[in-house]
C-alpha atoms as a PDB file:
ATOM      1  CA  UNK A   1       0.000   0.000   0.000  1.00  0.00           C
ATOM      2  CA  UNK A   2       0.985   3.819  -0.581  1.00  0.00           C
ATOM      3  CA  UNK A   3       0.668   6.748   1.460  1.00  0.00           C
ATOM      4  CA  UNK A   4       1.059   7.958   5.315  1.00  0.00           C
ATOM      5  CA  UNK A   5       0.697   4.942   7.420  1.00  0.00           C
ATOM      6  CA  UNK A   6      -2.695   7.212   8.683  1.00  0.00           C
ATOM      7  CA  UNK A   7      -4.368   6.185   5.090  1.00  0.00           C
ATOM      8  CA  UNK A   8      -3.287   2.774   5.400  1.00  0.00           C
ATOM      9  CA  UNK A   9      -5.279   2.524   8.700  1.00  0.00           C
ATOM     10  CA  UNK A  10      -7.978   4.089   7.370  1.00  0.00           C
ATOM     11  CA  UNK A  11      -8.237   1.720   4.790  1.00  0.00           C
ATOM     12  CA  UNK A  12      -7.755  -1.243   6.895  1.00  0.00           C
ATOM     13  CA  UNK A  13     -10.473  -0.385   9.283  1.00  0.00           C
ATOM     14  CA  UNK A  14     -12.734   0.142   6.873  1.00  0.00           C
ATOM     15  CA  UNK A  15     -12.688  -2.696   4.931  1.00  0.00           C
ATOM     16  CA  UNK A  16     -12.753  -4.326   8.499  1.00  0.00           C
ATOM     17  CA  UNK A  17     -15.182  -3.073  10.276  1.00  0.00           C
ATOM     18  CA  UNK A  18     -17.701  -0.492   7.628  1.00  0.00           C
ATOM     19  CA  UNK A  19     -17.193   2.155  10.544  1.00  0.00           C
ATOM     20  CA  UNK A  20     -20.138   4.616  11.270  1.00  0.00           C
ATOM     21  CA  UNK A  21     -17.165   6.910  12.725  1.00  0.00           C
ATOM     22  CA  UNK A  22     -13.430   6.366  12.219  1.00  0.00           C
ATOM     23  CA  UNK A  23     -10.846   8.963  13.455  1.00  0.00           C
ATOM     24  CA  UNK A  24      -7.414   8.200  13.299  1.00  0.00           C
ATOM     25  CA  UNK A  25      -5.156  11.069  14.982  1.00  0.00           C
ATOM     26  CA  UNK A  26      -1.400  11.421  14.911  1.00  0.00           C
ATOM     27  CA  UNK A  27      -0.133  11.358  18.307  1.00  0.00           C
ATOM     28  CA  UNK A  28       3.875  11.400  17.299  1.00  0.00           C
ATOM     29  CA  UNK A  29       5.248  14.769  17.864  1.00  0.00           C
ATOM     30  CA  UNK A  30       3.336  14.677  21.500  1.00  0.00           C
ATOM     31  CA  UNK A  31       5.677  11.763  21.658  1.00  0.00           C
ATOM     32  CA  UNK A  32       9.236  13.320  20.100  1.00  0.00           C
ATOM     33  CA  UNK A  33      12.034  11.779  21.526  1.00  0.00           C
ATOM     34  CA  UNK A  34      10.229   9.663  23.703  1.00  0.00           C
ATOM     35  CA  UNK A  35      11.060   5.471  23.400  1.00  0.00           C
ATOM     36  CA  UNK A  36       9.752   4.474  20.452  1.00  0.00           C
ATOM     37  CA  UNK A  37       9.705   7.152  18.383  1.00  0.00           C
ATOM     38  CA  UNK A  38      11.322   6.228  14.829  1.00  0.00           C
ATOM     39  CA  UNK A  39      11.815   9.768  13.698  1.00  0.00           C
ATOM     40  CA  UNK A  40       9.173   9.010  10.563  1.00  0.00           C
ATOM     41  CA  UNK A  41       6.552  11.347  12.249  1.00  0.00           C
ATOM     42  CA  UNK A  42       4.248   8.321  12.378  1.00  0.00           C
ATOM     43  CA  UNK A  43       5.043   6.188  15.648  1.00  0.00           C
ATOM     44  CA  UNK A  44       2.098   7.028  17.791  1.00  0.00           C
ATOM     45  CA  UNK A  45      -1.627   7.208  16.706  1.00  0.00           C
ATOM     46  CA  UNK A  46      -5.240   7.322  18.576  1.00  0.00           C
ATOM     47  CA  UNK A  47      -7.433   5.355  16.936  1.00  0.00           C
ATOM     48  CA  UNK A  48     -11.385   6.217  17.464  1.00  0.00           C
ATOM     49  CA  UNK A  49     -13.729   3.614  15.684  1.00  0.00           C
ATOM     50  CA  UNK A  50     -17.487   2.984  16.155  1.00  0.00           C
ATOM     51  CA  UNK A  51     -18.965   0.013  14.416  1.00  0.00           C
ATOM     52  CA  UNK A  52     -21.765  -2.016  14.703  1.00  0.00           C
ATOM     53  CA  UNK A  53     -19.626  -4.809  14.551  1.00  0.00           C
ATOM     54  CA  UNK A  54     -18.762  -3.760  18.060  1.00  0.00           C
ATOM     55  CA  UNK A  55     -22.086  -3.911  19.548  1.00  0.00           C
ATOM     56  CA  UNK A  56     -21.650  -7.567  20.950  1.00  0.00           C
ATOM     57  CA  UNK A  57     -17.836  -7.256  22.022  1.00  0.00           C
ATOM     58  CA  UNK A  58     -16.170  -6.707  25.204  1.00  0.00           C
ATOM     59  CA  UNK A  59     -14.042  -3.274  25.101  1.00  0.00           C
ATOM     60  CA  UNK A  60     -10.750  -5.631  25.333  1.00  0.00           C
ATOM     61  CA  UNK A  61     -12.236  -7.391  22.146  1.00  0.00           C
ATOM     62  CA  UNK A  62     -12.998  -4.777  20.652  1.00  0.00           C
ATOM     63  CA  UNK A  63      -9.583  -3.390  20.758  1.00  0.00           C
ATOM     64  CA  UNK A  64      -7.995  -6.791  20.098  1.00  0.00           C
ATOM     65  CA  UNK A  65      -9.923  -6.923  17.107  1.00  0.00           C
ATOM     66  CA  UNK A  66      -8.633  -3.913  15.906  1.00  0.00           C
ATOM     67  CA  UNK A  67      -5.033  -4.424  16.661  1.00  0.00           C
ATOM     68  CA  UNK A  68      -5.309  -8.157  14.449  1.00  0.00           C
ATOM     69  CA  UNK A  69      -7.272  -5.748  11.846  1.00  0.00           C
ATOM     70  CA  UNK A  70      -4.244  -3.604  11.498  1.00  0.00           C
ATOM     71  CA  UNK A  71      -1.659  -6.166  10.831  1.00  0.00           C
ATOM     72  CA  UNK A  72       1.810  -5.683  10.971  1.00  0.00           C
ATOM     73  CA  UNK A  73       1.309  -1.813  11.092  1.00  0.00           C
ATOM     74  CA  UNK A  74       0.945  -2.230  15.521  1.00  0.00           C
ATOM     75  CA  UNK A  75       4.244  -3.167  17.010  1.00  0.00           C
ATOM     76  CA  UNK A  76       6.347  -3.491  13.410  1.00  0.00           C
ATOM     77  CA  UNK A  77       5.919   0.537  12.012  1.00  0.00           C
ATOM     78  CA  UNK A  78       3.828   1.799  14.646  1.00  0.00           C
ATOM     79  CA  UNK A  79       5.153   1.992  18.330  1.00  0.00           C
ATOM     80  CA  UNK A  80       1.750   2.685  19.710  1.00  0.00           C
ATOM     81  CA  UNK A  81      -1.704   2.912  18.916  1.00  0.00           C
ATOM     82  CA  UNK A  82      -4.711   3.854  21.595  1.00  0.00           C
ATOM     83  CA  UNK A  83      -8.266   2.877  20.563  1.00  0.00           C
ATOM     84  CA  UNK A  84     -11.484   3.962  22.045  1.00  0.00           C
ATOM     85  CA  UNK A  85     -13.729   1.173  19.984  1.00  0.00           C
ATOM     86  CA  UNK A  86     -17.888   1.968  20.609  1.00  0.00           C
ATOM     87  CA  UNK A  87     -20.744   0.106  19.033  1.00  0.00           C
ATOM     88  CA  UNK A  88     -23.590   2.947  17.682  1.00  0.00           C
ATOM     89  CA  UNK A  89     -26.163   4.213  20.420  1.00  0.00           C
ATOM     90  CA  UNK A  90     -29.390   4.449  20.043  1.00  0.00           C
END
């Protein structure tokens, strides 16, 4: 895949998961010189996802689910990602 490592999460996710919300933030220059920071400007992320696919998951499924969504991105090109994963209210 091409592009910021931010599009290929995007991408990911939504082929995943058909998001009703999907916000994926670039946490890496809060993190600047911190452990794990690469120097490509793309080490840290928030990911914010709500799915209906959620709706029947625990939050720690949720997020595992996510994690195994992403691939190699987590843990291999990405130091760290945080994910608040909801199922649609109401």
């Amino acid at each position: 895949m091409s592009g910021t490592v931010a599009e290929e999460m995007r991408e990911l996710l939504t082929k995943a998961f058909e998001p009703t919300q999907l916000e994926i933030i670039n946490d890496s220059a809060q993190h600047s010189g911190h452990a794990g920071d690469n120097g490509s400007g793309e080490s840290h992320f928030t990911v914010v996802i709500e799915a209906p696919a959620f709706g029947d998951m625990s939050r720690l499924a949720r997020q595992r689910s996510v994690i195994e969504a992403l691939g190699d991105i987590v843990g291999e090109r990405v130091h760290a990602v945080a994910i608040k994963a909801s199922a649609p209210t109401g």
